[in-house]
N, C-alpha and C. Protein backbone atom coordinates (compact mmCIF):
# COMPACT_ATOMS: atom_id res chain seq x y z
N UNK A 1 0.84 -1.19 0.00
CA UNK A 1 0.00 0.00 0.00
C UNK A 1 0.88 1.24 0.00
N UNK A 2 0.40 2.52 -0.73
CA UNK A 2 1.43 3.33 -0.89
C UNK A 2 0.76 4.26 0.05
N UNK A 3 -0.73 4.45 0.28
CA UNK A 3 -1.69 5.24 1.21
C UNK A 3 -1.12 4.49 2.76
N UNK A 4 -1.06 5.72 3.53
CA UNK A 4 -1.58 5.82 5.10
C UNK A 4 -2.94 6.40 5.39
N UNK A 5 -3.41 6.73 6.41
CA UNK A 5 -4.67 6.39 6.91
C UNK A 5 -5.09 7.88 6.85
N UNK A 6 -6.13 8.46 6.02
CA UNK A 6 -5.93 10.36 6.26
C UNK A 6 -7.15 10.72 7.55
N UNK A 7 -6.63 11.87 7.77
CA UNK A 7 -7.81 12.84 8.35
C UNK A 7 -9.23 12.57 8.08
N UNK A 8 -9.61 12.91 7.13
CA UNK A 8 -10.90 12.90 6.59
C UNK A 8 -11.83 11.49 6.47
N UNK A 9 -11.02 10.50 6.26
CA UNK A 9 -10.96 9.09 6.04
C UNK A 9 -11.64 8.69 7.95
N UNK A 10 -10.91 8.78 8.40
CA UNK A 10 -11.31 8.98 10.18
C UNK A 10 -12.42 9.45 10.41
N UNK A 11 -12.69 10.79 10.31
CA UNK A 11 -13.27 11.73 10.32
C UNK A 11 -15.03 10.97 9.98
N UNK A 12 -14.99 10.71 8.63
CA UNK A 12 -15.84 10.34 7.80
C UNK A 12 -16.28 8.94 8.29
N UNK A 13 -15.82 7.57 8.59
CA UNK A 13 -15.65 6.48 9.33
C UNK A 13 -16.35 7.24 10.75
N UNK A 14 -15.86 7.46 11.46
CA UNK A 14 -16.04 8.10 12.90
C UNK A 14 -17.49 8.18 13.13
N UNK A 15 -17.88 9.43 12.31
CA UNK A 15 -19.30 10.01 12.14
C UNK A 15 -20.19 8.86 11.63
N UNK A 16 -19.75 8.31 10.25
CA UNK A 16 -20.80 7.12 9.65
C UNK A 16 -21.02 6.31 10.80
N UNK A 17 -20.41 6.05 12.05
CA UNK A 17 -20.61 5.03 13.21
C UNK A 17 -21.63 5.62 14.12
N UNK A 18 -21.53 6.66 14.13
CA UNK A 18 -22.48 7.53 14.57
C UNK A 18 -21.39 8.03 16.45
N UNK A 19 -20.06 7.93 16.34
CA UNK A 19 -19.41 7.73 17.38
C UNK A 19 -18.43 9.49 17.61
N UNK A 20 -18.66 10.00 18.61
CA UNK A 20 -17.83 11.65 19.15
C UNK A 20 -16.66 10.81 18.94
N UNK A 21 -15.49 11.89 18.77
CA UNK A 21 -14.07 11.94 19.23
C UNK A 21 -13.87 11.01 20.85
N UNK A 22 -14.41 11.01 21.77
CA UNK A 22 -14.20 11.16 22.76
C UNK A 22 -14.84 9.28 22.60
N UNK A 23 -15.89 9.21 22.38
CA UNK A 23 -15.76 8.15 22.20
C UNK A 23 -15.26 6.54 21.56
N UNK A 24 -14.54 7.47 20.43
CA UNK A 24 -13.51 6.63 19.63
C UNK A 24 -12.45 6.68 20.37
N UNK A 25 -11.66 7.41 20.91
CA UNK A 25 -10.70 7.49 21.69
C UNK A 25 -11.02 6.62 22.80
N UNK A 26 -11.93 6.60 23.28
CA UNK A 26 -11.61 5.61 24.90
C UNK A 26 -11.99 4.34 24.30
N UNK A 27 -12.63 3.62 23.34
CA UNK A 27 -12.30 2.31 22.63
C UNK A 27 -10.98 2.35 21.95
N UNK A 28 -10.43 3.07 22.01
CA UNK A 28 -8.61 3.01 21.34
C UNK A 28 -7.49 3.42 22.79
N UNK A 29 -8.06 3.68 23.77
CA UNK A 29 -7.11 4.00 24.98
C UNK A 29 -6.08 5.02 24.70
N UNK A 30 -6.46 5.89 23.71
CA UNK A 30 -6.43 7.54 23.41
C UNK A 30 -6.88 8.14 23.90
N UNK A 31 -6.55 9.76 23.93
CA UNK A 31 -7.21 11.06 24.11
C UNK A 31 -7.73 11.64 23.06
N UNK A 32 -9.00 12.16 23.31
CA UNK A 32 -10.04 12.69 22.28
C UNK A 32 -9.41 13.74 21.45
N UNK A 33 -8.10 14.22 22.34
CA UNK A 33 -7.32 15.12 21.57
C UNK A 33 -6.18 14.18 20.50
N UNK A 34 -6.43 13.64 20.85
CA UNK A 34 -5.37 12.70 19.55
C UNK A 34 -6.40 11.93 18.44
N UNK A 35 -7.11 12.08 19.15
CA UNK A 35 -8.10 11.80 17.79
C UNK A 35 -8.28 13.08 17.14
N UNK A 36 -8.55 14.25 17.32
CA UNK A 36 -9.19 15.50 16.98
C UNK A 36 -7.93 15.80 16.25
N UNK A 37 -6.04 15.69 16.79
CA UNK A 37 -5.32 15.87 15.65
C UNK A 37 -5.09 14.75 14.60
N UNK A 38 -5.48 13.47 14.59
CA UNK A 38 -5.52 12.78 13.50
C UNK A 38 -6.61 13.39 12.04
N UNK A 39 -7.81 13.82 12.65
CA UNK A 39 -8.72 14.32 12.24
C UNK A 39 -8.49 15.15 11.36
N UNK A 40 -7.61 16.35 12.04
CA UNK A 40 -7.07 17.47 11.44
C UNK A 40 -5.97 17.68 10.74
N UNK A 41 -5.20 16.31 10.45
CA UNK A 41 -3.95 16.06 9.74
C UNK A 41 -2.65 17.01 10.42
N UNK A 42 -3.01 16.98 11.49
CA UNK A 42 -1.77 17.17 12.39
C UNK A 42 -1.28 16.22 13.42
N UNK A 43 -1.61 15.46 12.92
CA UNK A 43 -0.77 14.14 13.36
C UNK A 43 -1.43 12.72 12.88
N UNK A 44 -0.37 11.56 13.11
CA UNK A 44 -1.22 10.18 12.02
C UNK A 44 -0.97 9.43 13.77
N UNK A 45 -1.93 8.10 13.08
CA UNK A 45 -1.65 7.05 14.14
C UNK A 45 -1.19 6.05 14.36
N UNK A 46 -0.80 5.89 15.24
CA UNK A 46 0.53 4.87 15.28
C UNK A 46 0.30 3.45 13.98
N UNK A 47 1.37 3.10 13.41
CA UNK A 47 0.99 1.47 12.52
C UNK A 47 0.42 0.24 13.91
N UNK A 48 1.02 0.68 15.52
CA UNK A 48 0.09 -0.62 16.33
C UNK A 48 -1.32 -0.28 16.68
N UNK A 49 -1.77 0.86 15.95
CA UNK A 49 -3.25 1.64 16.47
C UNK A 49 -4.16 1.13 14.70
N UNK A 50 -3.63 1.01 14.30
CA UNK A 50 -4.20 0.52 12.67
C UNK A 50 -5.28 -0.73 12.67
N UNK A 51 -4.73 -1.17 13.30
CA UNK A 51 -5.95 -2.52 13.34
C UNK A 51 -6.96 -2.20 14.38
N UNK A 52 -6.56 -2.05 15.62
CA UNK A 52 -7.58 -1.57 16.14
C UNK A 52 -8.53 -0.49 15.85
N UNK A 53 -8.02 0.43 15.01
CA UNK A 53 -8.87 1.49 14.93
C UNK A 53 -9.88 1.04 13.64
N UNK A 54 -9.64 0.04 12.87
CA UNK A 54 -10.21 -0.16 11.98
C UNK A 54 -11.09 -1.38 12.56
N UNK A 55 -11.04 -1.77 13.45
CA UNK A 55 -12.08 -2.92 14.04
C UNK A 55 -12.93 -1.70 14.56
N UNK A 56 -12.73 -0.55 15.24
CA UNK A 56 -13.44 0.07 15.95
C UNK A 56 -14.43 1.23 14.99
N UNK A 57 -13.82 1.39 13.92
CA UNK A 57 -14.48 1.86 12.81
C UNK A 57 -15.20 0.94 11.88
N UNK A 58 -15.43 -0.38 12.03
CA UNK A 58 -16.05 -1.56 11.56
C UNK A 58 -15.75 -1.56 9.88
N UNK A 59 -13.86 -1.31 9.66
CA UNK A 59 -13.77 -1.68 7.90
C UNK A 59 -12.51 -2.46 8.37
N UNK A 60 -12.30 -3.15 7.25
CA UNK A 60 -10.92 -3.67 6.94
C UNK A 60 -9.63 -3.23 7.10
N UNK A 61 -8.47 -3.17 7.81
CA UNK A 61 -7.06 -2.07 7.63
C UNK A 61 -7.29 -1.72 5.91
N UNK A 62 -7.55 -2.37 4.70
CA UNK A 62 -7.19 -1.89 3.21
C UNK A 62 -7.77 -0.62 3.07
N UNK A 63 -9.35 -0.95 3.74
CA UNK A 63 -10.60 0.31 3.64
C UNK A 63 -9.93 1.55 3.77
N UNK A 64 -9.75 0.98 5.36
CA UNK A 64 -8.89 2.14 6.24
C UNK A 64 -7.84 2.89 5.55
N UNK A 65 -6.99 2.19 5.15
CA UNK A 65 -5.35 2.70 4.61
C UNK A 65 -6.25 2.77 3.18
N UNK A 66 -6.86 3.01 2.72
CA UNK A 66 -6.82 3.57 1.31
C UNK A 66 -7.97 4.33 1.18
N UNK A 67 -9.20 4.69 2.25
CA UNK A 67 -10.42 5.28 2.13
C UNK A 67 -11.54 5.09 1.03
N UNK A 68 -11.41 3.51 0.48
CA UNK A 68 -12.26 3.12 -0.50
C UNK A 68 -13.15 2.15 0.52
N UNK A 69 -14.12 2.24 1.18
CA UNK A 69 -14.63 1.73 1.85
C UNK A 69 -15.94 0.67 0.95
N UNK A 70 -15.69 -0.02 0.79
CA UNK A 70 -17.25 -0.71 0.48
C UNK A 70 -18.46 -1.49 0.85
N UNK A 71 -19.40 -1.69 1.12
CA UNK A 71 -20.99 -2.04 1.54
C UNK A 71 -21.06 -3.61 0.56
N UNK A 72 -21.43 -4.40 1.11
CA UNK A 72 -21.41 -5.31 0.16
C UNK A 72 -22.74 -5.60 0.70
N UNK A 73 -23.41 -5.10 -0.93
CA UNK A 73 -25.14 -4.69 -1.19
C UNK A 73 -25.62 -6.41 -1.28
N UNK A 74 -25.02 -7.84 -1.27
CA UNK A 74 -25.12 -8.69 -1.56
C UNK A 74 -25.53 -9.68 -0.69
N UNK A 75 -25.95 -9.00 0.58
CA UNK A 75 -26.00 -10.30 1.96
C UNK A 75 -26.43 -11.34 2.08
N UNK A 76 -27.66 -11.90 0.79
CA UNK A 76 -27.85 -13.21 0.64
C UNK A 76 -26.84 -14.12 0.27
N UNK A 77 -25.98 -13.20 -0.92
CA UNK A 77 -24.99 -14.37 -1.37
C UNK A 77 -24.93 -15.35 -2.37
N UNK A 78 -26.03 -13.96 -2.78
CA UNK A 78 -26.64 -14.90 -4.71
C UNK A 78 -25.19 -14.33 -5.34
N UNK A 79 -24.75 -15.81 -6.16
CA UNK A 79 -23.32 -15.82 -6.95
C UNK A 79 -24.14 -14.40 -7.84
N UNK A 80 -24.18 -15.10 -8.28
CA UNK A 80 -24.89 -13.92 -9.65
C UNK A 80 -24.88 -12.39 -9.05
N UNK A 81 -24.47 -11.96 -8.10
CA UNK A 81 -24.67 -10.89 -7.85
C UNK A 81 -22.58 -10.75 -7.48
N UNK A 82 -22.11 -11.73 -8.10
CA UNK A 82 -20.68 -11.67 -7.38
C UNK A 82 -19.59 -10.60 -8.63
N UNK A 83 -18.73 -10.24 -7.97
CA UNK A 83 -17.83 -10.05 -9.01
C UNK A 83 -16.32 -10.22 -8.99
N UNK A 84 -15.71 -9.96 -10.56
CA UNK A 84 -14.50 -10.89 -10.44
C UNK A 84 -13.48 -9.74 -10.57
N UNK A 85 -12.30 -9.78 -9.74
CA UNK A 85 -10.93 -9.26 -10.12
C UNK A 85 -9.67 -10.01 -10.71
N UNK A 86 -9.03 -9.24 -11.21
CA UNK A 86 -8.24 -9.86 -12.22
C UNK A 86 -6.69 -8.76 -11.81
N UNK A 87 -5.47 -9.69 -11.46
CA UNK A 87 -4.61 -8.74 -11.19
C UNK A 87 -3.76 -8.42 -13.02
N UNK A 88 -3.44 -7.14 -13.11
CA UNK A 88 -3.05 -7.19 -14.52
C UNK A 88 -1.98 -7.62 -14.77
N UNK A 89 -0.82 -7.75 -13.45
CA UNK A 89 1.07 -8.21 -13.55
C UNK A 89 0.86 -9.84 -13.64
N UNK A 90 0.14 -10.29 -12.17
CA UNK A 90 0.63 -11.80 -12.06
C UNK A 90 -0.61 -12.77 -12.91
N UNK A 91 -1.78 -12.27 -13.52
CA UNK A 91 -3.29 -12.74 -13.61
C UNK A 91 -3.99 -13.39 -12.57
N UNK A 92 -3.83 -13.43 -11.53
CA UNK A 92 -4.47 -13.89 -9.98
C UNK A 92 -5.97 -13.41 -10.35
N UNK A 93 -6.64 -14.73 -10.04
CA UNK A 93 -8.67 -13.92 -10.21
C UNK A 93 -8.71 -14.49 -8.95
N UNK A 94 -9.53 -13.15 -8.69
CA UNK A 94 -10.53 -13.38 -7.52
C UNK A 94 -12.10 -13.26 -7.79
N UNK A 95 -12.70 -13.95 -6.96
CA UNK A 95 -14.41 -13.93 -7.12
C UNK A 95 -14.69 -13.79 -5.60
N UNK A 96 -15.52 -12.56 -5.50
CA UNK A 96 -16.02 -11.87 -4.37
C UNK A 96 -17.47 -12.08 -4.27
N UNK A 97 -18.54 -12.46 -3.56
CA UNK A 97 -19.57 -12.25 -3.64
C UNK A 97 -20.37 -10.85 -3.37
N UNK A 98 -19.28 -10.17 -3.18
CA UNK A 98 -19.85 -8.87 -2.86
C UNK A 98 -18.50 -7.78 -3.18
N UNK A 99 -18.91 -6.43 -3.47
CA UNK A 99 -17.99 -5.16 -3.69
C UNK A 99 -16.93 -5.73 -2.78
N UNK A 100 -15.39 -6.06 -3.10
CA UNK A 100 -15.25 -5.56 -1.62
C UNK A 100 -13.37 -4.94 -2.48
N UNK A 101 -12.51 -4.19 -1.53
CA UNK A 101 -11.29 -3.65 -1.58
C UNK A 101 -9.86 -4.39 -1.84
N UNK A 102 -9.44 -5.12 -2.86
CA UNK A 102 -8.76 -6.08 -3.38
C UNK A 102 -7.52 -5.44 -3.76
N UNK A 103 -6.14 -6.11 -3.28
CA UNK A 103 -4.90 -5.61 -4.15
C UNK A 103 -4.29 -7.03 -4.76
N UNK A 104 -3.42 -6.59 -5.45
CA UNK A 104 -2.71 -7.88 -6.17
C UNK A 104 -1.56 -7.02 -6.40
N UNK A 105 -0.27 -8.10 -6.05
CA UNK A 105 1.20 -7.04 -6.94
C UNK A 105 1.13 -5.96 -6.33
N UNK A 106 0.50 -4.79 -5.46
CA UNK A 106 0.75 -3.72 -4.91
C UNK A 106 -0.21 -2.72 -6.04
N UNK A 107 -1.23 -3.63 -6.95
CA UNK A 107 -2.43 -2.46 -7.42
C UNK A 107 -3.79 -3.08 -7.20
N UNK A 108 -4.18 -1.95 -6.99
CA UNK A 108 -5.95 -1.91 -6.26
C UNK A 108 -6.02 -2.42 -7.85
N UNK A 109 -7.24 -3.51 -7.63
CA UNK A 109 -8.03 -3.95 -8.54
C UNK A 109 -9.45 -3.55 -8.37
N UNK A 110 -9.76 -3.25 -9.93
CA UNK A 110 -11.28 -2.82 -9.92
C UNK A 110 -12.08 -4.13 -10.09
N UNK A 111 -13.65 -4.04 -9.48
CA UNK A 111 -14.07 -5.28 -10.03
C UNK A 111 -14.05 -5.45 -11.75
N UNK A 112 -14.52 -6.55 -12.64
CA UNK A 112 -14.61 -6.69 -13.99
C UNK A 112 -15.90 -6.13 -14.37
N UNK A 113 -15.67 -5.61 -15.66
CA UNK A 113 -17.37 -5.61 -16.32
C UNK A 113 -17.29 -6.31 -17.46
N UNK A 114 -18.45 -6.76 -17.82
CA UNK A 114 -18.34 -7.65 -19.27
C UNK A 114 -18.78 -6.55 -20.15
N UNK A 115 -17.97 -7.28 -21.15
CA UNK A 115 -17.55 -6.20 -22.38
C UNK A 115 -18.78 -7.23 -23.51
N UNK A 116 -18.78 -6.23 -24.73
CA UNK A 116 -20.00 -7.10 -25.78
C UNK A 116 -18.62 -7.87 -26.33
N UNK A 117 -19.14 -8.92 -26.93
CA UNK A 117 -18.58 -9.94 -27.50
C UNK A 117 -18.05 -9.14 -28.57
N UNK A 118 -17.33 -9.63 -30.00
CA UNK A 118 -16.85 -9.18 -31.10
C UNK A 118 -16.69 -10.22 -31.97
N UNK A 119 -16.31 -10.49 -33.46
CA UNK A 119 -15.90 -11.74 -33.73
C UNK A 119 -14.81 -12.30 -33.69
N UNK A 120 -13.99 -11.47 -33.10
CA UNK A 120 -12.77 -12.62 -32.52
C UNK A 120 -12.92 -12.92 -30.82
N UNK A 121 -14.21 -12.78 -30.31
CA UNK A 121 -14.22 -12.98 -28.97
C UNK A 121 -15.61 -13.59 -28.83
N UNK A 122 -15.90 -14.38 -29.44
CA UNK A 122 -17.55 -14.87 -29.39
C UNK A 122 -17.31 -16.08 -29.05
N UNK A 123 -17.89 -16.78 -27.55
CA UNK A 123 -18.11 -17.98 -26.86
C UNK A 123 -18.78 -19.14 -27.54
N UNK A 124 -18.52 -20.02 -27.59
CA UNK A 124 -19.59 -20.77 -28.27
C UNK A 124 -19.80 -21.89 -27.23
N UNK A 125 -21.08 -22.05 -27.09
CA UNK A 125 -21.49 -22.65 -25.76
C UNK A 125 -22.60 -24.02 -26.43
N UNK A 126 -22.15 -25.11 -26.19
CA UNK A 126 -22.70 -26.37 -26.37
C UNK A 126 -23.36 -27.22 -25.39
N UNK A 127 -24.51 -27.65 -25.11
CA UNK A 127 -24.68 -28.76 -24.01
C UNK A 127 -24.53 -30.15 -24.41
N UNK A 128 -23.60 -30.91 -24.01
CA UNK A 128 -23.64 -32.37 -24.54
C UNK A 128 -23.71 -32.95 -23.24
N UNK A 129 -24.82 -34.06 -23.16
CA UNK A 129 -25.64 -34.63 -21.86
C UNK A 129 -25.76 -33.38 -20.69
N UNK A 130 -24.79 -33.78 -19.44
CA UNK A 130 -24.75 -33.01 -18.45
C UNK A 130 -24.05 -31.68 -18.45
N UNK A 131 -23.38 -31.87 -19.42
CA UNK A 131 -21.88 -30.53 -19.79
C UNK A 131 -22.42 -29.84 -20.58
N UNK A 132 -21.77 -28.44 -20.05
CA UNK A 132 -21.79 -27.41 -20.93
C UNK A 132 -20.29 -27.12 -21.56
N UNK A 133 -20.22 -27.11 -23.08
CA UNK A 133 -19.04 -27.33 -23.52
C UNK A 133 -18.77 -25.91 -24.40
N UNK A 134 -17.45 -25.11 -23.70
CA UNK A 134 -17.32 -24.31 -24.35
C UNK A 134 -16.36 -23.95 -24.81
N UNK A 135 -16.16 -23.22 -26.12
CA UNK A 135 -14.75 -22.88 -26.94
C UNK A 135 -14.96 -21.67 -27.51
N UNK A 136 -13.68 -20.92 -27.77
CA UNK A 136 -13.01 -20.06 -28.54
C UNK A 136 -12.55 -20.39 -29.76
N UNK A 137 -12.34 -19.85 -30.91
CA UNK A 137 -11.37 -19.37 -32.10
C UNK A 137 -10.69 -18.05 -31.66
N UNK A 138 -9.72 -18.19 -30.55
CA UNK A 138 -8.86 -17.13 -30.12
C UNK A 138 -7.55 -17.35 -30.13
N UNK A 139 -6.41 -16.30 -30.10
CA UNK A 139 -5.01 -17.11 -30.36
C UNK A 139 -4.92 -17.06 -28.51
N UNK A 140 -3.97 -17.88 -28.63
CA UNK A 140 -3.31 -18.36 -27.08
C UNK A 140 -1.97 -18.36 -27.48
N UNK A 141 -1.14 -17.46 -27.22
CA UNK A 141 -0.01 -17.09 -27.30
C UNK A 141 0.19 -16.75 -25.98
N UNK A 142 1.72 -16.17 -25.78
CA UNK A 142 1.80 -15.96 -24.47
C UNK A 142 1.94 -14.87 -24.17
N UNK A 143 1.81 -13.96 -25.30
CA UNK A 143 1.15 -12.14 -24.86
C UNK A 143 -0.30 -12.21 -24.89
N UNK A 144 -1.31 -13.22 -25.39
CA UNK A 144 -2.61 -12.65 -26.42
C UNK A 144 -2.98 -14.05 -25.60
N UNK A 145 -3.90 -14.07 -24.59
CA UNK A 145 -4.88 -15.78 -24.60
C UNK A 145 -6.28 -15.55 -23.63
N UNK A 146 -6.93 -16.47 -23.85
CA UNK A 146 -8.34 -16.58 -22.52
C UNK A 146 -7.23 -17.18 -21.17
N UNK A 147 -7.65 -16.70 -20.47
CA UNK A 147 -6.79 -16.57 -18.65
C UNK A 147 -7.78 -17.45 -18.03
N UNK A 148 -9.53 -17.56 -18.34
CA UNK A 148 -10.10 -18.44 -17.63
C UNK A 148 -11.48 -18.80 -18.33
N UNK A 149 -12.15 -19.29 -17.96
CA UNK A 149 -13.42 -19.40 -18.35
C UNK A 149 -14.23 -19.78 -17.33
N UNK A 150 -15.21 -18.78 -16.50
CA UNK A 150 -16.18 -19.07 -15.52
C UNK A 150 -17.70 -19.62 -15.37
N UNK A 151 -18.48 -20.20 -14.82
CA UNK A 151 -19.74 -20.72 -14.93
C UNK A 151 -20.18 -19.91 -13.24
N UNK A 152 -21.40 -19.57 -13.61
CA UNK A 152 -21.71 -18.80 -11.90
C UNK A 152 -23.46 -19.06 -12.23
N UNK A 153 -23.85 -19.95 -11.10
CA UNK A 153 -25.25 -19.67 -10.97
C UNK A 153 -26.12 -18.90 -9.96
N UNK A 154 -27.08 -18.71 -9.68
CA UNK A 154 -27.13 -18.23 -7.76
C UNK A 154 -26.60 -19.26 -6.98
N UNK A 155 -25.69 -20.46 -7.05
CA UNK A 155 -25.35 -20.94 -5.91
C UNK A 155 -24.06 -21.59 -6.11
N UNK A 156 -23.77 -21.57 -7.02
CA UNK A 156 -22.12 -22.24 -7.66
C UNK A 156 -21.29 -21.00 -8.18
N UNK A 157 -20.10 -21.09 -8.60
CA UNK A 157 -19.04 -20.58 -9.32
C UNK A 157 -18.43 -21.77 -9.31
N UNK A 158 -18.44 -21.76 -10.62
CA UNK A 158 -17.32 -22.64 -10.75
C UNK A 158 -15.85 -22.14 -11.94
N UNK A 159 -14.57 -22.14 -11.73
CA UNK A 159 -14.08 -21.56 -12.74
C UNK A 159 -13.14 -22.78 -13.57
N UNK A 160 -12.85 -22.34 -14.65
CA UNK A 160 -11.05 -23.36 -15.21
C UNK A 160 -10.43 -22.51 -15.97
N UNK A 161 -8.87 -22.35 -15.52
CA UNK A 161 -7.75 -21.37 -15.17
C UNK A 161 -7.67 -22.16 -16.93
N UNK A 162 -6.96 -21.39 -17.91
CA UNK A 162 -6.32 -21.48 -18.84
C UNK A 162 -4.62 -21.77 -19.17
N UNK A 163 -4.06 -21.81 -19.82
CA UNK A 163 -2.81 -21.39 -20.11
C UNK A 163 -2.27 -21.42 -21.64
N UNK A 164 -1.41 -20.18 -21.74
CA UNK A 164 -1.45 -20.16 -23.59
C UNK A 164 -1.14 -21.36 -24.16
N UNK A 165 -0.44 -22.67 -23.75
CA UNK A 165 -0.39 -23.63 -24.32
C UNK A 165 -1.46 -24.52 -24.59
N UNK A 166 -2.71 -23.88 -24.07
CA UNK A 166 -3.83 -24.82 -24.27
C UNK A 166 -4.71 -24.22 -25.23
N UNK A 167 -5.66 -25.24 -25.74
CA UNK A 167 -7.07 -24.71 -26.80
C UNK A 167 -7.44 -24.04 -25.96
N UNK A 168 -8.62 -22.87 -26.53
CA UNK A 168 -9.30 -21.87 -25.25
C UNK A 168 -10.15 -22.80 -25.68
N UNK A 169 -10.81 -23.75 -24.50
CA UNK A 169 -11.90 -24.83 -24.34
C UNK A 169 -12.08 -25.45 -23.07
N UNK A 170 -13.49 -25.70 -22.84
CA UNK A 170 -13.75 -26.76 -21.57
C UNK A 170 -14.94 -27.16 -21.03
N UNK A 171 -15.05 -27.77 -20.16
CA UNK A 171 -16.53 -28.15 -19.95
C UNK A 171 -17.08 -28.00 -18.36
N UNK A 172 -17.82 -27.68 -18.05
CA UNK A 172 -18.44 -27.33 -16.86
C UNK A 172 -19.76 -28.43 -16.65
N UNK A 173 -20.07 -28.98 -15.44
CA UNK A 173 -20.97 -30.02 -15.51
C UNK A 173 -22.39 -28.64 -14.92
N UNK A 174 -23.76 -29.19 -15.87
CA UNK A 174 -24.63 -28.35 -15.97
C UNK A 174 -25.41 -27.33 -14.11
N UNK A 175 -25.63 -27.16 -14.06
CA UNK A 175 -26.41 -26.55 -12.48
C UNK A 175 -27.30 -25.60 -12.54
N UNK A 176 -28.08 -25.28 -13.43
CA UNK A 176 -28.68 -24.32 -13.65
C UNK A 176 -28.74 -22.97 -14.55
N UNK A 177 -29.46 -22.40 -14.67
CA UNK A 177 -29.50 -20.96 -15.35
C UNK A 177 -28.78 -19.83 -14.85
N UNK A 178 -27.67 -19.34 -15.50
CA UNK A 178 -26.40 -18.22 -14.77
C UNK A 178 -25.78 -17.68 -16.16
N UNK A 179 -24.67 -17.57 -15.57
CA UNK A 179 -23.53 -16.75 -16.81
C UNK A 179 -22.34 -17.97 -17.01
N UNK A 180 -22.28 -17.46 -18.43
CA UNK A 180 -20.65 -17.90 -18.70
C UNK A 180 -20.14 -17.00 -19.45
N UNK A 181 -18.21 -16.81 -18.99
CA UNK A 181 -17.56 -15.94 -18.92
C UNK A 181 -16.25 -16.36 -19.56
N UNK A 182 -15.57 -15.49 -20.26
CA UNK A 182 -14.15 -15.88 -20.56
C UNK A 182 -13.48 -14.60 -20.66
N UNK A 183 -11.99 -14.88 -20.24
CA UNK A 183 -11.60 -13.82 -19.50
C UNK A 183 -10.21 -14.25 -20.43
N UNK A 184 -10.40 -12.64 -21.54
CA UNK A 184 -8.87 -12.59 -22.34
C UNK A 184 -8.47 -11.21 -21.76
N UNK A 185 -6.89 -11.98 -21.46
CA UNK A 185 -5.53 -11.13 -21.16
C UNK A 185 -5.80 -9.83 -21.45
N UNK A 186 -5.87 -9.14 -22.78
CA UNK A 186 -5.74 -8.29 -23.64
C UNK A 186 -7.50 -7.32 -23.57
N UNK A 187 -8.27 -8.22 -24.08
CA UNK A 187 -9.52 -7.43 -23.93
C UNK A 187 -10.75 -7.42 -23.15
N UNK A 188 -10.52 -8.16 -22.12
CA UNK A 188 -11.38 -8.14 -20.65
C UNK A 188 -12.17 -9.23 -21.10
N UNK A 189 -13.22 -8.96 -20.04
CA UNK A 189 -14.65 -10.29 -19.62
C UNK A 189 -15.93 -10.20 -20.34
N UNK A 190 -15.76 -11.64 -20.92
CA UNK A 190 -16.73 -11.83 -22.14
C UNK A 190 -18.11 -12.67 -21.11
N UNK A 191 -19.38 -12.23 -21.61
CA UNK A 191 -19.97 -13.27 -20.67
C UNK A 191 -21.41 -13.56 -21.51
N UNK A 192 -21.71 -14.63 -21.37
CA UNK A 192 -23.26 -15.13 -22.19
C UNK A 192 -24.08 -15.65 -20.82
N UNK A 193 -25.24 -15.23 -21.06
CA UNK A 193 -26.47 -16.21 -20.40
C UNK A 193 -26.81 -16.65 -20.87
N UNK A 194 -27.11 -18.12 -20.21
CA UNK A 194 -27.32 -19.28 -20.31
C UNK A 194 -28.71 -19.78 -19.46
């Protein structure tokens, strides 16, 4: 992380809790005046006050140290409502069921959006018996390839990781009505309903 924890970030946290200076401070075994200069960016708080203050502000240390706080609008925990990050150095995916504050390699990842298909990026999706069988006409080189191909229903995700030495192809055993997704290096997340 290249962010420390700001003023305003506190400030803003503090109030959303609905909690005075005075009372954040005596759950941190501070003075209300050391909160009031954190507040005011005349002074920061200690790196052994970081975790605690972020349990006591109810976010994550990332939230905290970077002031991207997020709500994860998702509390049932329908997949279909999930989303995926993708680091751009190492390709690490993550699948979140909800918004939440992700780094990879030392960069904040945004969640994905699916992009419209094109004709060098069009899924072709088959059911043979239980499987859903799907392929590309894409190159797989080792600058240019599909990185994964995902299946997500409201109650599964299921993914399979790629690599340029392989066909972009594979099969997912059936579970219902959801998305499928394929995820190239170069031009982001392709996705069909199914």
């Amino acid at each position: 992380m290249t962010n420390y924890v700001t003023g305003s970030t506190i400030k803003a946290l503090r109030e959303g809790k609905g909690f005075t200076q005075k009372q954040l401070a005596e759950q941190l075994a501070v003075s209300d005046k050391t909160v009031s200069k954190w507040e005011t960016q005349k002074g920061l708080p200690d790196i052994t006050l970081i975790e605690p203050l972020a349990q006591a502000l109810g976010v994550s240390v990332a939230e905290l140290l970077s002031g991207d706080c997020r709500i994860n609008r998702n509390r049932s925990a329908n997949l279909m409502r999930g989303h995926f990050y993708v680091c751009p150095i190492c390709g690490n995916a993550i699948y979140a069921t909800g918004e939440g504050a992700f780094s990879c390699c030392g960069v904040t990842l945004p969640p994905l959006e699916t992009e419209e298909a094109d004709a060098a990026h069009t899924l072709h999706v088959e059911q043979i018996e239980h499987e859903y069988y799907l392929s590309m006409e894409h190159p797989m080189s080792k600058t240019h390839y599909i990185s994964f191909f995902a299946y997500v229903t409201g109650g599964r995700m299921q993914l399979l990781k790629l690599y340029p030495e392989q066909n972009p192809e594979g099969r997912f055993p059936v579970s219902g009505h959801g998305m499928l997704y394929a995820y190239c290096n170069r031009h982001g997340f392709l996705g069909v309903r199914i």
